[in-house]
C-alpha atoms as a PDB file:
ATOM      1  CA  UNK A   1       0.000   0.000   0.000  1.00  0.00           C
ATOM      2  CA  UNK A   2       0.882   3.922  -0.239  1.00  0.00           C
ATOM      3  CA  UNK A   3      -0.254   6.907   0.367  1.00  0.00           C
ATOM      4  CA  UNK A   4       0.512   9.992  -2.622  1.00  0.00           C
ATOM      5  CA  UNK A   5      -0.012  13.271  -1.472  1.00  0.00           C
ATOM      6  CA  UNK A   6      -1.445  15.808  -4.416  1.00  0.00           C
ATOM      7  CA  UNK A   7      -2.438  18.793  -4.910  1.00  0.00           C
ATOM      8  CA  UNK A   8      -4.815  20.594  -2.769  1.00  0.00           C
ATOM      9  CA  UNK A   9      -4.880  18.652   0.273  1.00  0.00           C
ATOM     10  CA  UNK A  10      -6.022  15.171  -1.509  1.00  0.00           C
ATOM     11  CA  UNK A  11      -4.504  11.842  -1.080  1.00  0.00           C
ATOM     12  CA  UNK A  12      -3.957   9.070  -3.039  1.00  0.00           C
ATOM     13  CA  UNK A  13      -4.503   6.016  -1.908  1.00  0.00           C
ATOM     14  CA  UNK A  14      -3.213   2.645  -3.196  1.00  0.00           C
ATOM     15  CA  UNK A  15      -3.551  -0.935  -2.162  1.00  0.00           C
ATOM     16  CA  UNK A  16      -2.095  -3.703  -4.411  1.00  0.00           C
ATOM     17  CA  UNK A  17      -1.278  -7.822  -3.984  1.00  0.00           C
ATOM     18  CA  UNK A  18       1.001  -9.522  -6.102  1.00  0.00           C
ATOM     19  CA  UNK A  19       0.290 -13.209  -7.168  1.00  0.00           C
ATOM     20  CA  UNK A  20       2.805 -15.702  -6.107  1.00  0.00           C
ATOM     21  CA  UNK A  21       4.872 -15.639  -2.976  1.00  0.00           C
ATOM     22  CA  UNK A  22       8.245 -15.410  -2.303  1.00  0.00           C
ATOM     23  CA  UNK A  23      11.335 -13.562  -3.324  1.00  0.00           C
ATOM     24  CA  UNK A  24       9.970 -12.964  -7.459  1.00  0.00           C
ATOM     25  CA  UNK A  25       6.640 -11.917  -5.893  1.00  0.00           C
ATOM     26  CA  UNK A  26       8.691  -9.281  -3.592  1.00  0.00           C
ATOM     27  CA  UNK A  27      10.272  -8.363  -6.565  1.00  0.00           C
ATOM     28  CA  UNK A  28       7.322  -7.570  -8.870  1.00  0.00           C
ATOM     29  CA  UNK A  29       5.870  -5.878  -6.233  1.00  0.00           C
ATOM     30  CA  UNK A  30       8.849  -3.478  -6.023  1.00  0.00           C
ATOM     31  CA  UNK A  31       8.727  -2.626  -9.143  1.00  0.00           C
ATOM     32  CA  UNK A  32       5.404  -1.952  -9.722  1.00  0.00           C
ATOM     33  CA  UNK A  33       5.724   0.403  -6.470  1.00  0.00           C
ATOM     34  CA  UNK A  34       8.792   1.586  -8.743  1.00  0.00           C
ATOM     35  CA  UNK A  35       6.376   2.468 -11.757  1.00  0.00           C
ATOM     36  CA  UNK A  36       4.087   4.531  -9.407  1.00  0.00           C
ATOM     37  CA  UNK A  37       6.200   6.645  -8.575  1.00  0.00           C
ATOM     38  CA  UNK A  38       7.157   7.155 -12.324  1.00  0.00           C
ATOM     39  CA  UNK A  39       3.940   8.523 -13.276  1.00  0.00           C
ATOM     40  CA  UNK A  40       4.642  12.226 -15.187  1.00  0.00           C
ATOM     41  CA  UNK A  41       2.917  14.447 -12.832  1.00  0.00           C
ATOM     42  CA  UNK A  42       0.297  14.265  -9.940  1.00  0.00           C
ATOM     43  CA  UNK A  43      -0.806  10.812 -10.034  1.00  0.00           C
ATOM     44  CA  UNK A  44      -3.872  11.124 -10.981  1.00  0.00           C
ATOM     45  CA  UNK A  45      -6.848  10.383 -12.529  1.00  0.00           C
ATOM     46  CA  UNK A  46      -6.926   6.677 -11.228  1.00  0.00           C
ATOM     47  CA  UNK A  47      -7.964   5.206 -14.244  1.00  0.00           C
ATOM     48  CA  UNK A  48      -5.109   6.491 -15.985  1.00  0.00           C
ATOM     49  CA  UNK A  49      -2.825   5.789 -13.027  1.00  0.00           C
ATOM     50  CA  UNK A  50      -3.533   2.083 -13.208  1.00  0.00           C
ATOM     51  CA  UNK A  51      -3.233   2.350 -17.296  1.00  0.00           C
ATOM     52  CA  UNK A  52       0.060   3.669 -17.199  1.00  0.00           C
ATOM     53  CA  UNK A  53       1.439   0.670 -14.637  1.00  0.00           C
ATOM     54  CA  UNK A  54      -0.490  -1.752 -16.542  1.00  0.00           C
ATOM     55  CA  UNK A  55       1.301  -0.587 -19.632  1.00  0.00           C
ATOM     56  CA  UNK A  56       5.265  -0.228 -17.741  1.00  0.00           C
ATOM     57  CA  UNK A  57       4.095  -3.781 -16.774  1.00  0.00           C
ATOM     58  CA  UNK A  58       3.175  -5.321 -19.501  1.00  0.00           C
ATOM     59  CA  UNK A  59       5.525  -3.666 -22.074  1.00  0.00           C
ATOM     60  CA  UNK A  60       8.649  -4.939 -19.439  1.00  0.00           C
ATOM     61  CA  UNK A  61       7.347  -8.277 -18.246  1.00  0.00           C
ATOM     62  CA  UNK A  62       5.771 -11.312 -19.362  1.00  0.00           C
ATOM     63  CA  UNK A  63       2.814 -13.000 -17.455  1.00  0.00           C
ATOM     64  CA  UNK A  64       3.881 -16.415 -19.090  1.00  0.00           C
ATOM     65  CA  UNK A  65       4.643 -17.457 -15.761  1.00  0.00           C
ATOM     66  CA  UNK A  66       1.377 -16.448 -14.187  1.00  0.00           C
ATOM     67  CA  UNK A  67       2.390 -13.448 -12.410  1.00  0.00           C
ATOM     68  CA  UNK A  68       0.123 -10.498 -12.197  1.00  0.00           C
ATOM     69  CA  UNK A  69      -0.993  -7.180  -9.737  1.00  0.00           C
ATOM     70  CA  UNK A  70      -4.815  -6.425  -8.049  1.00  0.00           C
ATOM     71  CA  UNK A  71      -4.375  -2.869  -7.698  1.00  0.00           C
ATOM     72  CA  UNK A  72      -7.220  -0.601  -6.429  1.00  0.00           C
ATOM     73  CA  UNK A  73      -6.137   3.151  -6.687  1.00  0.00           C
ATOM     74  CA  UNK A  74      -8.459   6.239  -5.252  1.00  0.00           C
ATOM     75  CA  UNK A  75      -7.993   9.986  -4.605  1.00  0.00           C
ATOM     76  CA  UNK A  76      -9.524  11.016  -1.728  1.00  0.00           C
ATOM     77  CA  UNK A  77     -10.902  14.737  -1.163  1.00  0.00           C
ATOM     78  CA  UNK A  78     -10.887  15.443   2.633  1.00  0.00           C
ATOM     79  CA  UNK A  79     -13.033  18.624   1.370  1.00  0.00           C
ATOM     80  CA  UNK A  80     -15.561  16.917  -0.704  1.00  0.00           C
ATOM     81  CA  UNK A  81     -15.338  13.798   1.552  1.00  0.00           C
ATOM     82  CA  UNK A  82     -14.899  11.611  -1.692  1.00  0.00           C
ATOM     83  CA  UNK A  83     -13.261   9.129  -2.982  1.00  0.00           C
ATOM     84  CA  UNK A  84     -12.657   9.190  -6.684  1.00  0.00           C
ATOM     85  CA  UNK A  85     -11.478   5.342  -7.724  1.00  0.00           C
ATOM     86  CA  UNK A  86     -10.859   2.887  -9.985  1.00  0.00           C
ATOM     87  CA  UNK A  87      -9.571  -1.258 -10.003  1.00  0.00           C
ATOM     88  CA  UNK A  88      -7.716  -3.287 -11.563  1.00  0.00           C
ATOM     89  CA  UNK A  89      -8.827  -6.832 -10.411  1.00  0.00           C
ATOM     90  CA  UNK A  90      -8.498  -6.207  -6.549  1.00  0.00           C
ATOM     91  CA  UNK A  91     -10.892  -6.443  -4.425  1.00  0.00           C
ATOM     92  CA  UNK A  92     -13.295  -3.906  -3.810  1.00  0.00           C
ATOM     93  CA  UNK A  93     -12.900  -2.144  -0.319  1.00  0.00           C
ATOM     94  CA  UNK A  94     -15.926  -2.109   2.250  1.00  0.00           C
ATOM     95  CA  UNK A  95     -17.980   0.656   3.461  1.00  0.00           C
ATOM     96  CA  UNK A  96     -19.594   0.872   6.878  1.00  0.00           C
ATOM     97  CA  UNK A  97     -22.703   3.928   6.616  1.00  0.00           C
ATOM     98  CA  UNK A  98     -22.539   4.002  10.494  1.00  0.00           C
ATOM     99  CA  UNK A  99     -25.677   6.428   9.981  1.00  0.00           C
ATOM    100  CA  UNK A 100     -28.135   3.843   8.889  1.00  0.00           C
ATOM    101  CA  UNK A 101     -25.498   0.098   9.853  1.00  0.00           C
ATOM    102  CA  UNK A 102     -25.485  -0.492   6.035  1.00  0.00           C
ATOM    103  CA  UNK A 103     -21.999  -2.323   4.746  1.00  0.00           C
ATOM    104  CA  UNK A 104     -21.413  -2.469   1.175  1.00  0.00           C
ATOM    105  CA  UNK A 105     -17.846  -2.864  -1.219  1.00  0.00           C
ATOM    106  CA  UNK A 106     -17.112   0.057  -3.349  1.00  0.00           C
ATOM    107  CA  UNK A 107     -17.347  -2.223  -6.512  1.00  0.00           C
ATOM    108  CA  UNK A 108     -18.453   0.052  -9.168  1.00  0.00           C
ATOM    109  CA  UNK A 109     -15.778  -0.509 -11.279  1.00  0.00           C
ATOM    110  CA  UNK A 110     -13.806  -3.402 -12.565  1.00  0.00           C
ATOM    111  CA  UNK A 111     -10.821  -4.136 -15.265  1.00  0.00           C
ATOM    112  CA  UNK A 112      -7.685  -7.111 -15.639  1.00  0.00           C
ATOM    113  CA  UNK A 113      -5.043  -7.327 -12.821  1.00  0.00           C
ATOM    114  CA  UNK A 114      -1.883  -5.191 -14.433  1.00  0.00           C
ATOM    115  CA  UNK A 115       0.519  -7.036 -16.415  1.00  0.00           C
ATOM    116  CA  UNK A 116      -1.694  -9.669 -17.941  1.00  0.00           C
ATOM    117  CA  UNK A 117      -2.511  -7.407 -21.355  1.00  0.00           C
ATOM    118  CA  UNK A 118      -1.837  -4.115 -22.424  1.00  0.00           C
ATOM    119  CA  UNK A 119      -4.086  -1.791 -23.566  1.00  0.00           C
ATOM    120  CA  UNK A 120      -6.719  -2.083 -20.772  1.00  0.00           C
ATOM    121  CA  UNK A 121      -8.853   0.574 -19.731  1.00  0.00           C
ATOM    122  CA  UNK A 122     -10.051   0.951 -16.164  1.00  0.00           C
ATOM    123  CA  UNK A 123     -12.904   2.490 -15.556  1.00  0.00           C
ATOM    124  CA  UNK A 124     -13.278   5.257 -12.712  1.00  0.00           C
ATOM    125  CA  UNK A 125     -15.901   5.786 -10.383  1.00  0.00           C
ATOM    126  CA  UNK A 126     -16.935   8.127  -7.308  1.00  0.00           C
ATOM    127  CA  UNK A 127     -18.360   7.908  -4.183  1.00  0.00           C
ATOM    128  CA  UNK A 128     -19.332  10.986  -1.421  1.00  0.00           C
ATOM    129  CA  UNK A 129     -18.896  10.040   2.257  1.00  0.00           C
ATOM    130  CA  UNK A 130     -21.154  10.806   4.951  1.00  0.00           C
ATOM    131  CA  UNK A 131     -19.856  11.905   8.528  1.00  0.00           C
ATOM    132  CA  UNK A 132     -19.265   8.651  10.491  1.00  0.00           C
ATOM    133  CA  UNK A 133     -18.650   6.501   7.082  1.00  0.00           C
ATOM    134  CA  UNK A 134     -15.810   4.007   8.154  1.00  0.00           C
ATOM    135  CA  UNK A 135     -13.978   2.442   4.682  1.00  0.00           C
ATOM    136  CA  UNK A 136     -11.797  -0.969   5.054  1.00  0.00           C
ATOM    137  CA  UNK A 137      -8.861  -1.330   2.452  1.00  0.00           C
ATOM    138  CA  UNK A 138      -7.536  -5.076   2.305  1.00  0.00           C
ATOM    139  CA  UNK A 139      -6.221  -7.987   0.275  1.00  0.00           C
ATOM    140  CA  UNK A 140      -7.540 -10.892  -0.462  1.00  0.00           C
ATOM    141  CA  UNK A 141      -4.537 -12.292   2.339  1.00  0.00           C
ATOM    142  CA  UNK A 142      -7.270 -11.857   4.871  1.00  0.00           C
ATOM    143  CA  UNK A 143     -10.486 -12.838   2.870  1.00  0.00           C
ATOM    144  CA  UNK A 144      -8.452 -16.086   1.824  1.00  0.00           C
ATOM    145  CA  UNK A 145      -6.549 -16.902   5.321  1.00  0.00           C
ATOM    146  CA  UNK A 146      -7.809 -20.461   6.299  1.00  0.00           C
ATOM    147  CA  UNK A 147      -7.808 -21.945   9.748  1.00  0.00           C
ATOM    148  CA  UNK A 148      -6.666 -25.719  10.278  1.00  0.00           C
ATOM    149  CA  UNK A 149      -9.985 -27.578   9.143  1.00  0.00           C
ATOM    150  CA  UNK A 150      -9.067 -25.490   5.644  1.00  0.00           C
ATOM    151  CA  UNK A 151     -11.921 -23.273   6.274  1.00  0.00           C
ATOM    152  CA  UNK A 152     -11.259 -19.695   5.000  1.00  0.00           C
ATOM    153  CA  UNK A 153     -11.608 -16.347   6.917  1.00  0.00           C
ATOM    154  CA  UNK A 154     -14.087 -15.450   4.227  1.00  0.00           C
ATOM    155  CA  UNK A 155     -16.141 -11.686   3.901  1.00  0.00           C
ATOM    156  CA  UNK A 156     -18.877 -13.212   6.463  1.00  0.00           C
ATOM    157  CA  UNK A 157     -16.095 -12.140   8.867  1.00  0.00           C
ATOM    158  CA  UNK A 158     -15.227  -8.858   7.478  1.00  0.00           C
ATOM    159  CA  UNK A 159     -18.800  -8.245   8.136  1.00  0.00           C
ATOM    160  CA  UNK A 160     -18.291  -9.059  11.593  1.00  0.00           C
ATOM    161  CA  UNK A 161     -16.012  -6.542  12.242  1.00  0.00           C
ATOM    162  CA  UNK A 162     -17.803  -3.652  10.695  1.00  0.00           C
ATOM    163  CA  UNK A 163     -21.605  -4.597  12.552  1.00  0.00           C
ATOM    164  CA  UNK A 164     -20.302  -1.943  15.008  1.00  0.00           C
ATOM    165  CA  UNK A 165     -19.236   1.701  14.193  1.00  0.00           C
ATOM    166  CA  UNK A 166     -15.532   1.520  15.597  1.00  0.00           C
ATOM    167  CA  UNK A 167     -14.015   5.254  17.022  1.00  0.00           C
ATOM    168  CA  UNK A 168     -10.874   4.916  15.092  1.00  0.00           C
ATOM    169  CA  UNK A 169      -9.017   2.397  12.206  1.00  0.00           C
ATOM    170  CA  UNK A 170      -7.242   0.992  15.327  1.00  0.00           C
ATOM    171  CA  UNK A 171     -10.110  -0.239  16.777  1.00  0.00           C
ATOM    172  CA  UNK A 172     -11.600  -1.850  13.986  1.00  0.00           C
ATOM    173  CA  UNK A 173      -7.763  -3.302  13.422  1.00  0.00           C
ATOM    174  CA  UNK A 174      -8.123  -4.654  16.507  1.00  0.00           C
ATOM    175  CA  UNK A 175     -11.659  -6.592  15.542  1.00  0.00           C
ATOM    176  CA  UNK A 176     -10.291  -8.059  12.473  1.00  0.00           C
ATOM    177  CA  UNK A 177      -7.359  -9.542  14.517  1.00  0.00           C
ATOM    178  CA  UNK A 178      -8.995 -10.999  16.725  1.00  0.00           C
ATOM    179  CA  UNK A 179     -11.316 -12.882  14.396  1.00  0.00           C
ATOM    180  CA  UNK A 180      -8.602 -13.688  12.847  1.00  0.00           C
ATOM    181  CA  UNK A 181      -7.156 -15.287  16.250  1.00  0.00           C
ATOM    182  CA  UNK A 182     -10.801 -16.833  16.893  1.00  0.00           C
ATOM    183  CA  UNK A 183     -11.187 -17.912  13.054  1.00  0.00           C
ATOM    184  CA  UNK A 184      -7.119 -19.624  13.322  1.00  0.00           C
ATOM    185  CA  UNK A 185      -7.970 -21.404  17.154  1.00  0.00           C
ATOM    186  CA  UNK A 186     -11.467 -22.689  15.722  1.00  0.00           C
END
């Protein structure tokens, strides 16, 4: 993940997973993060963000071994409180309306993981926050973690730890954790 500060008091805000593990995953991964911070300008608008690594990817790397990048970038404007986004095969983050106890994924837009073909478009979308709106960022790492009976963590649990409107991020840290701890011990 990063955080890209631009102009006028708005933040970018990336979160990205690699396929693969190890050492070549580590790799790709650092040079993607690399790319980003190639981009000629602000980075920004997302769409175009995630074109530009998809294309540095893709024009640099081959995905005959498989390998490939979820990506989901959005510009957040503390002033408008939106988030301006777009995706490139990751999955969508989740919002907690804390005003009404409605949770929902911000999955209004969709395109390939980067470096599988070039030329891919990713479509942007926005959406305006209410006070109180709580938004969770994560990987699939989490959604995908399994417990020893091979049972997965799953979004049922992700869920779990937004049913109640947490003060701060640490909090609802905290709440994933420890179903996390509850899910592994199971």
């Amino acid at each position: 993940y990063d955080f890209l500060p631009l102009p006028d008091g708005r933040w970018g805000i990336l979160i990205a997973d690699v396929s693969g593990h190890g050492t070549p995953a580590a790799v790709i991964m650092a040079v993607m993060h690399s790319i980003v911070h190639t981009f000629p300008g602000p980075p920004e608008p997302p769409g175009r963000v995630l074109t530009y690594i998809n294309e540095q990817m893709t024009a640099r790397y081959t995905t005959n071994g498989g390998t490939f990048i979820t990506a989901f970038y959005g510009i957040y404007d503390p002033s408008r409180r939106s988030l301006f986004y777009a995706s490139a095969g990751h999955p969508p983050p989740w919002l907690k309306r804390c005003v009404d106890g409605s949770v929902h994924s911000l999955d209004n837009t969709g395109g390939l993981p980067l470096g599988i073909a070039a030329g891919e478009v990713y479509e942007e979308a926005s959406y305006t926050f209410v006070p109180g709106d709580q938004v969770l960022f994560y990987t699939d790492g989490i959604t995908e973690a399994k417990n020893a009976a091979g049972e997965l963590f799953g979004a049922d649990r992700l869920d779990q730890a937004l049913c109640a409107c947490r003060i701060n991020a640490d909090s609802l840290i905290r709440v994933v954790l420890d179903l996390s701890l509850i899910h592994i011990s199971e």
